[in-house]
Protein backbone atom coordinates (compact mmCIF):
# COMPACT_ATOMS: atom_id res chain seq x y z
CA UNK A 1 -43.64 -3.63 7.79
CA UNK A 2 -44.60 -0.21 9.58
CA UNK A 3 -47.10 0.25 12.09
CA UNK A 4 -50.06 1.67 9.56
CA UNK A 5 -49.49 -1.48 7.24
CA UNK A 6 -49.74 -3.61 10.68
CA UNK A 7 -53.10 -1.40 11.84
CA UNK A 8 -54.39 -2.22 8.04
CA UNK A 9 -53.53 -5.41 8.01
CA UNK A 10 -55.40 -6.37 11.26
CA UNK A 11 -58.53 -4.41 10.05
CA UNK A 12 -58.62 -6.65 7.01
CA UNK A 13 -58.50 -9.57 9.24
CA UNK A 14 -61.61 -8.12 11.43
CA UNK A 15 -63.46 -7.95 7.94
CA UNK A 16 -63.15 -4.16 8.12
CA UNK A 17 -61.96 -2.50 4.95
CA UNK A 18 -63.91 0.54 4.56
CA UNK A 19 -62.42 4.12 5.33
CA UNK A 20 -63.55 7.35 5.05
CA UNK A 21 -62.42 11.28 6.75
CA UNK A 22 -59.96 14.04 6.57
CA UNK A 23 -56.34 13.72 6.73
CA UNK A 24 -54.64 14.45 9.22
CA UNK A 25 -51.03 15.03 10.27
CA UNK A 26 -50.50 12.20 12.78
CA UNK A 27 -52.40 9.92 10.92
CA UNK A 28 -50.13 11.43 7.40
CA UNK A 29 -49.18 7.63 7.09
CA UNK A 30 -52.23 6.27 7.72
CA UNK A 31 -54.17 8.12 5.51
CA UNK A 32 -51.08 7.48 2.43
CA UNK A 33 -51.79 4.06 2.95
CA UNK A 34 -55.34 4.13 2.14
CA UNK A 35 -54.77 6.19 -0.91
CA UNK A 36 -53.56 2.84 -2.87
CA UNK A 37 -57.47 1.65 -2.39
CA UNK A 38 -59.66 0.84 -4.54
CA UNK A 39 -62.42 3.95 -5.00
CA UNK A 40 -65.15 2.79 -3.14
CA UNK A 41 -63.26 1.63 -0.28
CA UNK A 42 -61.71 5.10 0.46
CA UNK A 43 -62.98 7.85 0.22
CA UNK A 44 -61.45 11.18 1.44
CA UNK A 45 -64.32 13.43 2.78
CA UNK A 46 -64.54 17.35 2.10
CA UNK A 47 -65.63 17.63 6.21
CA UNK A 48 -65.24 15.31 9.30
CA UNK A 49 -69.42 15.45 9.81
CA UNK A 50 -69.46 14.08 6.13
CA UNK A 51 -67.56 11.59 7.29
CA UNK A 52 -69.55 10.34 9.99
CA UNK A 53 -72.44 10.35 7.14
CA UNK A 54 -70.79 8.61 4.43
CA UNK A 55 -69.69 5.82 7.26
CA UNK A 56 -73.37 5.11 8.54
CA UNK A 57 -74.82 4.74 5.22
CA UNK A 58 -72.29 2.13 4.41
CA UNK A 59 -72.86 0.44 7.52
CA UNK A 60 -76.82 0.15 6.77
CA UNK A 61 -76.10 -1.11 3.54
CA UNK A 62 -73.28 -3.98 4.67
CA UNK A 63 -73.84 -4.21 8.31
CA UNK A 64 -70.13 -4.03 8.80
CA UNK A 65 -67.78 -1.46 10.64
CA UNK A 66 -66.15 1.51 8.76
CA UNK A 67 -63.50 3.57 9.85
CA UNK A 68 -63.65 7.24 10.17
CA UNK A 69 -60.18 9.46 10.30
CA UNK A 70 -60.04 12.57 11.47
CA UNK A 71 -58.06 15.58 13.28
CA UNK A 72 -59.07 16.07 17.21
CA UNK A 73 -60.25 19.34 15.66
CA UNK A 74 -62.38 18.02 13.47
CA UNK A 75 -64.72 16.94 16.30
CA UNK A 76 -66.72 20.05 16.11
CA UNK A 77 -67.67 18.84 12.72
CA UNK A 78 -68.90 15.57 14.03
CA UNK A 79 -71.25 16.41 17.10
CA UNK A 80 -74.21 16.97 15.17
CA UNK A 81 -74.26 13.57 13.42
CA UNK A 82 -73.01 11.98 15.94
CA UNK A 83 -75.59 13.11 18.91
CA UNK A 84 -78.58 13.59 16.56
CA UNK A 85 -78.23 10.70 14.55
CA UNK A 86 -75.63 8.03 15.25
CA UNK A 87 -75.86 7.63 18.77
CA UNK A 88 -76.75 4.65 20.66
CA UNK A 89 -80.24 5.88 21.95
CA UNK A 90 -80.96 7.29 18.57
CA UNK A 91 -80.23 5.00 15.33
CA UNK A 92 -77.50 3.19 17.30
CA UNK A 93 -74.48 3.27 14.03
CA UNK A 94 -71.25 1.48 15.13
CA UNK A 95 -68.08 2.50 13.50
CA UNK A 96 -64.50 3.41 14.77
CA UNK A 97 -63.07 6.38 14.76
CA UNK A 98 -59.33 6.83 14.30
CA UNK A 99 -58.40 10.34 15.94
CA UNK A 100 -54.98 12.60 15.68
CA UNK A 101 -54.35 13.97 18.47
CA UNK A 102 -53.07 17.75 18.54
CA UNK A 103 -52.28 19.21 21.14
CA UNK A 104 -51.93 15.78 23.82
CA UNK A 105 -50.22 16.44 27.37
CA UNK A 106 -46.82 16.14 27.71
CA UNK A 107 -46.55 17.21 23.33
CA UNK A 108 -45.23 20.09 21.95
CA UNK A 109 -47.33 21.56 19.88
CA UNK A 110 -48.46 24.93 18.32
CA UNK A 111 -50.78 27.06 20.07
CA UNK A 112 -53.84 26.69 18.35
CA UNK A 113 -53.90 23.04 18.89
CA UNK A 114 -53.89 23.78 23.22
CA UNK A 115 -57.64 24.34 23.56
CA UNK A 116 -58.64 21.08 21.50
CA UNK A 117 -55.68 19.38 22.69
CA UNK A 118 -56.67 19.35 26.80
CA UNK A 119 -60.34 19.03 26.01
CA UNK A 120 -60.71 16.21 23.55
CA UNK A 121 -60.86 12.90 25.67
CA UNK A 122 -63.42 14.98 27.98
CA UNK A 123 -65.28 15.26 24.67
CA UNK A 124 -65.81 11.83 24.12
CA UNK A 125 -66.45 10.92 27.96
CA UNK A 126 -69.35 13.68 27.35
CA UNK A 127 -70.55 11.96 24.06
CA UNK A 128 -70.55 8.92 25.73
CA UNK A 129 -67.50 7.70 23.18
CA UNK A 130 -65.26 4.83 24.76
CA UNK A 131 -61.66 5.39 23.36
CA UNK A 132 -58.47 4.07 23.50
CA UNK A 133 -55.26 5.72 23.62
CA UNK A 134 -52.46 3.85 20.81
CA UNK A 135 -50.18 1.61 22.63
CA UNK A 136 -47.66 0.25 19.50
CA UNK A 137 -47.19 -2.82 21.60
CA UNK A 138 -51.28 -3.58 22.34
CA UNK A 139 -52.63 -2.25 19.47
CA UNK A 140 -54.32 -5.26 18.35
CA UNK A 141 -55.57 -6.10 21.87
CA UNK A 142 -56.85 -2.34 21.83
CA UNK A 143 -58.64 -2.75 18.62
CA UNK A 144 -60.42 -5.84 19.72
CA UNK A 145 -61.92 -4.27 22.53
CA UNK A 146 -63.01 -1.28 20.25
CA UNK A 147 -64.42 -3.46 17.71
CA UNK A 148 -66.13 -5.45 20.01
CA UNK A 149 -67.93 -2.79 22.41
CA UNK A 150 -69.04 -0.92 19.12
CA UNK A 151 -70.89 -3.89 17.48
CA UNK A 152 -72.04 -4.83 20.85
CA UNK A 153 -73.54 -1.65 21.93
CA UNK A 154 -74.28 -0.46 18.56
CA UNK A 155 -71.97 2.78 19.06
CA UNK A 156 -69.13 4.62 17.71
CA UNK A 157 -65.83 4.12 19.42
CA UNK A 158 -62.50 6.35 18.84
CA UNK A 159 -58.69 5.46 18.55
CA UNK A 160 -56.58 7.88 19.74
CA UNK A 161 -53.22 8.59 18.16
CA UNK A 162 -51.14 11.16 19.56
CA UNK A 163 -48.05 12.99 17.34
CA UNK A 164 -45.64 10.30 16.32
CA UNK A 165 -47.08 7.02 16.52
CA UNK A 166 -47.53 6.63 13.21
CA UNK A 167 -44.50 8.17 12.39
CA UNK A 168 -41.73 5.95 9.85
CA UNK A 169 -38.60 7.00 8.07
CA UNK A 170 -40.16 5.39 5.03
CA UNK A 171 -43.04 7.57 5.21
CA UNK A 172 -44.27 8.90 1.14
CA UNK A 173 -46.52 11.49 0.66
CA UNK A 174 -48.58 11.13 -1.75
CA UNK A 175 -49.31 12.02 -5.14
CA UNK A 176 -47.18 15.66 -5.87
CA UNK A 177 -48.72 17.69 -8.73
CA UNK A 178 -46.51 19.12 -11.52
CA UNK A 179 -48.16 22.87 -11.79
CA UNK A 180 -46.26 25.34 -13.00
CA UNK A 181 -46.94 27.81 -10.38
CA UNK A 182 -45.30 28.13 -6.92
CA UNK A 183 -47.52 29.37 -4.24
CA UNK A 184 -44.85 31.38 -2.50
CA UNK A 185 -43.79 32.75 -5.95
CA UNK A 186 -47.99 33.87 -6.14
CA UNK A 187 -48.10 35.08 -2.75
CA UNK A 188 -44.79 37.46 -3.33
CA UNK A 189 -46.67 39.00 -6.59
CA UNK A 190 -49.76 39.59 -4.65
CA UNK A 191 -48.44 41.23 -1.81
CA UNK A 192 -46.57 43.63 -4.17
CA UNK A 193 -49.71 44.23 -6.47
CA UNK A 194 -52.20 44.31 -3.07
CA UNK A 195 -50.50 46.62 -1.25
CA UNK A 196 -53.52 48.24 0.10
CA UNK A 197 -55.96 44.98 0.75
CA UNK A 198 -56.21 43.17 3.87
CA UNK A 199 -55.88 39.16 3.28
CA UNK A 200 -57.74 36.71 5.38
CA UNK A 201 -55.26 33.34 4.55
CA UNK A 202 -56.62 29.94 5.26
CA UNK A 203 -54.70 27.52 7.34
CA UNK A 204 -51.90 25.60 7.06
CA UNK A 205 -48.91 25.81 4.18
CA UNK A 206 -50.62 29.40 2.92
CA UNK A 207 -50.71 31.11 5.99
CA UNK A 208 -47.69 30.41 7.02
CA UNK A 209 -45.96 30.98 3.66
CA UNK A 210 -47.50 34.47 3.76
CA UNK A 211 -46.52 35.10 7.08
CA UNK A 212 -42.51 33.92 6.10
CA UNK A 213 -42.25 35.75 2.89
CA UNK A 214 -43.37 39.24 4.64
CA UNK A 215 -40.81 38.54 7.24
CA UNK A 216 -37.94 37.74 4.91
CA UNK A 217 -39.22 41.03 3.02
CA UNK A 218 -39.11 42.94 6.07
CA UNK A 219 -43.16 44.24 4.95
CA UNK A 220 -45.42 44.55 8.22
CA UNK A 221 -47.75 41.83 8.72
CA UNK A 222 -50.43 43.96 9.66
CA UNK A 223 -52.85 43.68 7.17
CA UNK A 224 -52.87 40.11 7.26
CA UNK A 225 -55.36 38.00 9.51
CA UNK A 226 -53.76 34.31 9.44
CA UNK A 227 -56.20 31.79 9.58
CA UNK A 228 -53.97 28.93 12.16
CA UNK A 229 -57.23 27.28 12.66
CA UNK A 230 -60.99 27.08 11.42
CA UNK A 231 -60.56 25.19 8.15
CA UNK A 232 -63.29 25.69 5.90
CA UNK A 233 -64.51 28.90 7.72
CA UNK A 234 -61.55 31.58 5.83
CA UNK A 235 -64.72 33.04 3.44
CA UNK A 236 -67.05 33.74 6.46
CA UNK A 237 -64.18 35.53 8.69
CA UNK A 238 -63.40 37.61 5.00
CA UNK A 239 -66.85 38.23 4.29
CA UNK A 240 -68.03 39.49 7.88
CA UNK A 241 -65.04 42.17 7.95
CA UNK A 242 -65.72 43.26 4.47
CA UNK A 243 -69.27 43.92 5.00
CA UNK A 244 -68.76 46.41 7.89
CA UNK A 245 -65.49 47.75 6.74
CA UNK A 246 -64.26 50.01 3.96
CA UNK A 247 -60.80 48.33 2.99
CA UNK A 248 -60.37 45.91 0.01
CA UNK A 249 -60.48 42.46 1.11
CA UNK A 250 -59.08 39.01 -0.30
CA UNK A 251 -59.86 35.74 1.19
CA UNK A 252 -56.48 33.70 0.10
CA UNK A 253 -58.24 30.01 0.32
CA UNK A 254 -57.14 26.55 0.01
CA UNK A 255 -59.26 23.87 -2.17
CA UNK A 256 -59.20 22.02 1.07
CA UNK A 257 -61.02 24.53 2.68
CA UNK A 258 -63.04 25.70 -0.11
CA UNK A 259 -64.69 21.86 -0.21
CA UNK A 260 -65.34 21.36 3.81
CA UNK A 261 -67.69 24.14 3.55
CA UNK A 262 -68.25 24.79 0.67
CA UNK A 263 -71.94 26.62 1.27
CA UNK A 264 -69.60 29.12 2.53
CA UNK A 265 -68.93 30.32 -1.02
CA UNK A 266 -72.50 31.13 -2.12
CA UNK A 267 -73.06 32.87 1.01
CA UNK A 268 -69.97 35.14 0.28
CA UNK A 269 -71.00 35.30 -3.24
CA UNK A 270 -74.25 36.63 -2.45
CA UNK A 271 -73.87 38.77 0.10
CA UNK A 272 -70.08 40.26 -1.26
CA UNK A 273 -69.44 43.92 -2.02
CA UNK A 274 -67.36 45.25 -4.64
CA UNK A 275 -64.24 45.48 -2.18
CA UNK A 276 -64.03 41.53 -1.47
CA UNK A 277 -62.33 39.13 -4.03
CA UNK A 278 -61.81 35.64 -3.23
CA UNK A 279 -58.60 33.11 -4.47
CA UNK A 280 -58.52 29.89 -4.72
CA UNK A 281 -54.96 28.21 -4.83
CA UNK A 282 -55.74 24.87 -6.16
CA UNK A 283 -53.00 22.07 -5.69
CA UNK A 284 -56.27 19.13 -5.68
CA UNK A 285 -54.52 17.68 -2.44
CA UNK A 286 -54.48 18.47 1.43
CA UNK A 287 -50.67 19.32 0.80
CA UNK A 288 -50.16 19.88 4.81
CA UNK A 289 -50.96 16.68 5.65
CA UNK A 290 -49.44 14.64 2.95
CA UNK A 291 -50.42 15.59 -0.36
CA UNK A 292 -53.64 13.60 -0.15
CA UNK A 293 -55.91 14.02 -3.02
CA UNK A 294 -59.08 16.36 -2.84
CA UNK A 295 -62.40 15.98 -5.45
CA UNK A 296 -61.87 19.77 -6.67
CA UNK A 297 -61.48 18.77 -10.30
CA UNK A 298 -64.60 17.94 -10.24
CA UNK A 299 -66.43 20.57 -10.66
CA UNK A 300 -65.96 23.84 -13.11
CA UNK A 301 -65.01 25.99 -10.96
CA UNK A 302 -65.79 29.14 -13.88
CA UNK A 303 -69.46 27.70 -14.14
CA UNK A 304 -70.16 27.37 -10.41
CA UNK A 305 -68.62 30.94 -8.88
CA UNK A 306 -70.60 32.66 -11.91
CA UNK A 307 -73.75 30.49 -11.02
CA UNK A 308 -73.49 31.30 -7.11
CA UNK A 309 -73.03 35.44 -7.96
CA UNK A 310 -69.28 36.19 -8.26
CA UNK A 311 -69.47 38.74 -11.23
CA UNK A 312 -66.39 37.15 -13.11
CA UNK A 313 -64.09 34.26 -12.95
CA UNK A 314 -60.35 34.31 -13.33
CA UNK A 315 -58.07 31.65 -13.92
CA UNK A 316 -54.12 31.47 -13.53
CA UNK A 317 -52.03 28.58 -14.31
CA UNK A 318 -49.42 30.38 -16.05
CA UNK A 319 -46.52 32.03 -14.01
CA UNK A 320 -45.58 34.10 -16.67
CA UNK A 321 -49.12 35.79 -16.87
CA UNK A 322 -49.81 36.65 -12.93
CA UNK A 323 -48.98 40.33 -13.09
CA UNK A 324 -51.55 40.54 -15.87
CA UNK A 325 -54.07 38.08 -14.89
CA UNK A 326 -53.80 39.89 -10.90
CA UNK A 327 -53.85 43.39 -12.19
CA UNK A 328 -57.11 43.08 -13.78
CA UNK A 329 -58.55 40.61 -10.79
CA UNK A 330 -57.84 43.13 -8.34
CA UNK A 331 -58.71 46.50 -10.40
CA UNK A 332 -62.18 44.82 -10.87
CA UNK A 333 -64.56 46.72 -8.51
CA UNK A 334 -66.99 43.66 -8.15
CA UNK A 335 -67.09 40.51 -6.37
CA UNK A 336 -64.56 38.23 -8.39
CA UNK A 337 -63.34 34.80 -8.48
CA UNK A 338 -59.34 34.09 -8.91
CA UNK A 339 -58.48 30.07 -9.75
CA UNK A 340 -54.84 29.78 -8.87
CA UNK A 341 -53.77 26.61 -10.42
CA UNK A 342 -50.26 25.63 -7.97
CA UNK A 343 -47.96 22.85 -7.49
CA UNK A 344 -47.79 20.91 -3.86
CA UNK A 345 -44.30 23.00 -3.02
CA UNK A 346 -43.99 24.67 -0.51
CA UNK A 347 -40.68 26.42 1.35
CA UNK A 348 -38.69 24.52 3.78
CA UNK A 349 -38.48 25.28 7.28
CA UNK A 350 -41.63 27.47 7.59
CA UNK A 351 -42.00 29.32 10.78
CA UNK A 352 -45.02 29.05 13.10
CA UNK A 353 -47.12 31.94 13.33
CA UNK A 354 -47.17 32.81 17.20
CA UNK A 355 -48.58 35.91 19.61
CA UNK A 356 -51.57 35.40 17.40
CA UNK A 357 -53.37 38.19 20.14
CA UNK A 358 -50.75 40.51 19.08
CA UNK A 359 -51.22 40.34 15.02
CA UNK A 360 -54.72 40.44 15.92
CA UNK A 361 -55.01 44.22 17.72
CA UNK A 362 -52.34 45.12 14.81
CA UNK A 363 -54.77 43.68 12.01
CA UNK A 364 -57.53 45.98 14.08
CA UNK A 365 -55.63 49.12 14.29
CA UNK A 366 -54.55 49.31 11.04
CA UNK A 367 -55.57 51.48 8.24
């Protein structure tokens, strides 16, 4: 038995079986674990302040603690419900939070986890948050104090897990997908039919896949802006340079991102120009962090970007039809909507996008 299933196990013991949040890399076992749930006692959130949400309800209606998962960078999301709501001299909502921890002292880890990294526990001492740090051999000890403090002093407490603790050879992801469409097969054909567009990628597998295959091509990078951070915010960045700039413009998003803020869309719907078009490369799982599923099939996508203002909707789950299917997207001289349907593959041994300064005075000077 690995250390998640022993973490579980003690939770059921404590009477606490509800979980809710966004996966997360060092909790990637964790959060695979909870995925063979029932329904209602997981639920994967589209953002972290969701999360917090979701958690209080269900404590009002059982009186018992939840957990709540997220990334150390998610804690930006959480602030508002957690100081204008949750907090002990407000409604006074126990719960745990379990918390990766990118970007700990002593780690290596990529740079835009460094600024998060050395200011999260002084976060939580500001929020008034006790924590714990994950010892494998006092976990349960550690819990118990957690657990008790929060119902105590009706407040939320946080776990902290740094990269690795969780980590087993026996490790699954989790559900794969079986669409026929590669992303890195997409992303070649778009950066040979979009020569002239500047592409705003979101974080994670598709930024860093776009940022590999113009390397191996040898094609400058320098009308690309990569997204190595800000989940959920890859419309808003796209939008604001379109508005105020001349050049065709494609915000390459995630369904990941597209769901934690997802208000994002009909503000870029509304307020888009002919020279912005916006893809979605739908895999319906946080593939980055373990393939976890999202709630993008859901919703009709074609129904809700034509309701919010995009003037058409395309949708690709064909290989064999992207030239055709991308010609016509990004001839259109309107603010359109492009559904990628893609499997959860993605090339080994990506590269990390570094001298992120650099790219950006590049992505500026360029014409």
């Amino acid at each position: 038995m690995n250390v998640s299933d022993n973490i579980i196990n003690f939770l059921k013991r404590k009477n606490i079986n509800f979980f809710t949040g966004v996966p997360d890399s060092v909790l990637k076992e964790f959060c695979n674990k909870l995925t063979k749930f029932k329904k209602k006692q997981h639920i994967v959130a589209a953002n972290e302040g969701g999360a917090i949400s979701l958690a209080a309800g269900y404590y009002l209606a059982r009186k018992k603690l939840p957990i709540v998962y997220l990334q150390n960078s998610g804690l930006g999301n959480v602030i508002n419900p957690l100081t204008s709501m949750i907090h002990k001299e407000i409604y006074g909502i126990p719960m745990i939070m379990f918390i990766g921890w990118r970007g700990s002292k002593n780690i290596k880890d990529e740079i835009q986890h460094k600024v998060q990294g050395k200011i999260t526990l002084s976060q939580l001492k500001l929020l008034g948050i006790k924590y714990k740090i994950f010892d494998k051999r006092r976990f349960s000890k550690q819990l118990d104090y957690l657990i008790s403090h929060a119902n105590k002093n009706n407040q939320p407490v946080a776990f902290i897990f740094k990269k690795g603790d969780l980590d087993s050879l026996k490790d699954k992801s989790g559900k794969i997908n079986t669409n026929k469409i590669n992303r890195n097969d997409f992303i070649s054909n778009l950066i040979s039919q979009a020569k002239k567009f500047k592409i705003f990628a979101t974080t994670g597998f598709t930024s860093r896949e776009l940022f590999q295959i113009r390397k191996n091509k040898k094609i400058s990078t320098r009308n690309d802006f990569y997204m190595v951070g800000g989940m959920g915010h890859t419309s808003m960045f796209a939008l604001g340079f379109s508005l105020f700039s001349k050049d065709n413009v494609i915000c390459l998003d995630g369904d990941g991102s597209f769901l934690m803020h997802m208000g994002a869309s009909v503000i870029s719907a509304n307020f888009a120009k002919g020279n912005f078009k916006y893809i979605l490369l739908n895999n319906s799982c946080h593939e980055s962090v373990g393939c976890q599923p999202t709630s993008i099939d859901k919703i009709n996508l074609r129904k809700f970007s034509l309701s919010i203002g995009y003037k058409k909707y395309f949708l690709l789950k064909n290989k064999n039809n992207t030239k055709k299917i991308l010609n016509n997207f990004l001839k259109l001289n309107k603010p359109a909507f492009l559904e990628v349907k893609i499997n959860s593959f993605s090339l080994p041994n990506l590269i990390r996008i570094k001298d992120l300064k650099k790219l950006k005075v590049n992505f500026i000077k360029s014409k």
